[in-house]
N, C-alpha and C. Protein backbone atom coordinates (compact mmCIF):
# COMPACT_ATOMS: atom_id res chain seq x y z
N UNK A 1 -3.09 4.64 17.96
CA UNK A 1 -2.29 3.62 17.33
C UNK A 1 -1.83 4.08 15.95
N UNK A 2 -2.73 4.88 15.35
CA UNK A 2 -2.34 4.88 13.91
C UNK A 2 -1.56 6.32 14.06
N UNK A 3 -1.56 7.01 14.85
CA UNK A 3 -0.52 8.02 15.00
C UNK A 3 0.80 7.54 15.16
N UNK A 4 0.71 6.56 15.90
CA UNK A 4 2.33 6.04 16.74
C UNK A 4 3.14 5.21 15.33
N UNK A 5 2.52 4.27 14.70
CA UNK A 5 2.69 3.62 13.46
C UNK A 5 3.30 4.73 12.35
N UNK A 6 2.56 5.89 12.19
CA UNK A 6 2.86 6.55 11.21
C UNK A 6 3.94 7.83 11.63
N UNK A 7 4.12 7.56 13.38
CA UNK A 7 5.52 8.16 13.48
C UNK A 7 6.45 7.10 13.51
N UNK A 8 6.65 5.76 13.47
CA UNK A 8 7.34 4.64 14.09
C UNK A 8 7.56 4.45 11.99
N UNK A 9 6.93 4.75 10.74
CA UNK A 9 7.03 4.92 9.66
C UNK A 9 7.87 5.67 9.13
N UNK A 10 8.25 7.13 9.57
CA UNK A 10 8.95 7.90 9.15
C UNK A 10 10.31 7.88 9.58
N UNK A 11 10.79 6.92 10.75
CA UNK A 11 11.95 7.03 11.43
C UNK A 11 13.07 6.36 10.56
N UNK A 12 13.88 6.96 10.48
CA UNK A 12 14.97 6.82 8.85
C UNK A 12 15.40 5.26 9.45
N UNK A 13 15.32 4.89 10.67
CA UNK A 13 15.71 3.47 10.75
C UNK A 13 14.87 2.89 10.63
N UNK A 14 13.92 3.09 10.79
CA UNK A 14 12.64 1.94 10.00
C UNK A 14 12.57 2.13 8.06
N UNK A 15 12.46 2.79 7.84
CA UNK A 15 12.46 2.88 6.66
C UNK A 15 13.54 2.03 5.55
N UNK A 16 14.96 1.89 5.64
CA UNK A 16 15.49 1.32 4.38
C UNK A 16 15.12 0.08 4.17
N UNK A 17 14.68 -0.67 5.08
CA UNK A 17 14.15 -2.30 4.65
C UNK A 17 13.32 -2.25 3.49
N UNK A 18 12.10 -1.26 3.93
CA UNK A 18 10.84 -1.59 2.94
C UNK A 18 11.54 -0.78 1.79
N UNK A 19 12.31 0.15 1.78
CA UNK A 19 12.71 0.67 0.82
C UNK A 19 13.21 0.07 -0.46
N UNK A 20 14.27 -0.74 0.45
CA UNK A 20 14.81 -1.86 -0.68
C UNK A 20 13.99 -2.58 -1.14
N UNK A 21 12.53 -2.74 -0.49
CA UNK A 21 11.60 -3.87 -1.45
C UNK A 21 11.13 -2.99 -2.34
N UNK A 22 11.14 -1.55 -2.54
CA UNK A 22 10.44 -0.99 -3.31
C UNK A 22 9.80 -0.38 -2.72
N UNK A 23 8.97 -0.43 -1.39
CA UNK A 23 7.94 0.58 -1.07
C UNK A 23 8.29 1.61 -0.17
N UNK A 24 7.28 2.64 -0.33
CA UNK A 24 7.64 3.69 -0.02
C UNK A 24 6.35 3.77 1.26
N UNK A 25 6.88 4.17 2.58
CA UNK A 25 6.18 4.45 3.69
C UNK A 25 5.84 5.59 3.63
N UNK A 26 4.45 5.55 4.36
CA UNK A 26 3.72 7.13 4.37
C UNK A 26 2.62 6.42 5.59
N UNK A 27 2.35 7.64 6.31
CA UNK A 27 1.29 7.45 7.45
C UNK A 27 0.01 8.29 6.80
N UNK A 28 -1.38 7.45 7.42
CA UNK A 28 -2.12 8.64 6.65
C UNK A 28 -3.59 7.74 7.41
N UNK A 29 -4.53 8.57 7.17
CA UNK A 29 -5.53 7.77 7.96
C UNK A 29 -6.12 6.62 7.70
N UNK A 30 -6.98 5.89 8.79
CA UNK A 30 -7.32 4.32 7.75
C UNK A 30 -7.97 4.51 6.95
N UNK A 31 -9.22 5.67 6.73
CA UNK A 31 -10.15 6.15 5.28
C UNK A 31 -8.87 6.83 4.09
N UNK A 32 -8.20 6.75 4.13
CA UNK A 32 -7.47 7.14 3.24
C UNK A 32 -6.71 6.19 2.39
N UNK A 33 -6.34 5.20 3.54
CA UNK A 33 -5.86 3.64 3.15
C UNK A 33 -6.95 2.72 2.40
N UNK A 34 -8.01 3.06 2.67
CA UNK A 34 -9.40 2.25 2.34
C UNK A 34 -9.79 2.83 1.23
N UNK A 35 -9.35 4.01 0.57
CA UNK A 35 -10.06 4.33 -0.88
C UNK A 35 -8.88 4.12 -1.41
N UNK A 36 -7.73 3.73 -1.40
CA UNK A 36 -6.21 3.57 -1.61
C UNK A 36 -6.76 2.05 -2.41
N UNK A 37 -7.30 1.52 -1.44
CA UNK A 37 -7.37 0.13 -1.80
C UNK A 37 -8.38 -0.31 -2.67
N UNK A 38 -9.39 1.00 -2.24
CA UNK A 38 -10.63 0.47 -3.47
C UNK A 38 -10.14 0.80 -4.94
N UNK A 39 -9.47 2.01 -4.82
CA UNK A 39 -9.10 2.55 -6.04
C UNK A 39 -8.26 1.55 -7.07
N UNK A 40 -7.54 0.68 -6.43
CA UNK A 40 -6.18 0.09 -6.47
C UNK A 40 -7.09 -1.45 -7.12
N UNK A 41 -7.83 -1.55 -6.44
CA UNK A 41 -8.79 -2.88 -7.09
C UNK A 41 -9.43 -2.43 -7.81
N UNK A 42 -10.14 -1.72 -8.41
CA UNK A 42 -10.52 -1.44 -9.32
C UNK A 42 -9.31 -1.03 -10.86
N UNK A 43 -8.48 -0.64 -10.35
CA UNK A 43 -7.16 -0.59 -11.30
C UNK A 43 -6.63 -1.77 -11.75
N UNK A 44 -6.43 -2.71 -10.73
CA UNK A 44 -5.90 -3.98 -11.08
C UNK A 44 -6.80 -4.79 -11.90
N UNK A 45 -7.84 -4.85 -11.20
CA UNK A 45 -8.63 -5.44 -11.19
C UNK A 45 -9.07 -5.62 -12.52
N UNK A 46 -9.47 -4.55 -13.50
CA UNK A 46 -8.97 -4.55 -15.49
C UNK A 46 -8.10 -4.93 -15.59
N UNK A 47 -6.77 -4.72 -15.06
CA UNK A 47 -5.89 -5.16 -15.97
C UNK A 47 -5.90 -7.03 -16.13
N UNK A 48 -5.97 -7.61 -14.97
CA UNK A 48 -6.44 -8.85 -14.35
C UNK A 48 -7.68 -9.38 -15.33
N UNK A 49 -8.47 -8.74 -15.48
CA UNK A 49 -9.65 -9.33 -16.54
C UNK A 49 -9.17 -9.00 -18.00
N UNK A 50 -8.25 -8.02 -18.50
CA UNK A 50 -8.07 -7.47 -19.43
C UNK A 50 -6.95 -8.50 -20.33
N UNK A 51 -6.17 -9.22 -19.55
CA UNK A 51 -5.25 -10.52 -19.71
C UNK A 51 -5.67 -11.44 -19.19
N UNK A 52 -6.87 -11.71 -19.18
CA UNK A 52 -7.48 -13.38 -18.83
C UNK A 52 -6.46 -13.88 -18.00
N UNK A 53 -6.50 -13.39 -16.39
CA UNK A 53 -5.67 -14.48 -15.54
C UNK A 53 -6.67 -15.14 -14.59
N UNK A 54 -6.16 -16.15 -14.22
CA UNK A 54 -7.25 -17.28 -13.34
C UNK A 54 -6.90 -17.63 -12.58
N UNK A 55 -7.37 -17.90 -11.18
CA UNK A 55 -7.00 -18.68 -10.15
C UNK A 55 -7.46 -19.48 -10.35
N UNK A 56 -6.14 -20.74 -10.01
CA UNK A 56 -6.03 -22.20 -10.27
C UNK A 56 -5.97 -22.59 -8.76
């Protein structure tokens, strides 16, 4: 599945949608996606405490 996704990612017709939102597609494994994300919360995640924001 995650092969087919990350060829069904690169196909220039899938691609300009997300493009225009800004993101950029890449295939890559799910442990790769998963330190992507830890890394990424821990990044935010200061800045988020660093400007006192709150869920209301």
């Amino acid at each position: 599945m995650n092969r087919l996704l990350s060829t069904a990612a690169a196909l220039l017709a899938f691609a300009p949608p997300q493009m225009l939102a800004g993101l950029i597609i890449i295939g890559s494994a799910p442990k790769r996606l998963a330190g992507r994300m830890k890394s990424d919360y821990v990044k935010w995640g200061k800045v988020v405490k660093d400007i006192g924001l709150k869920v209301e």
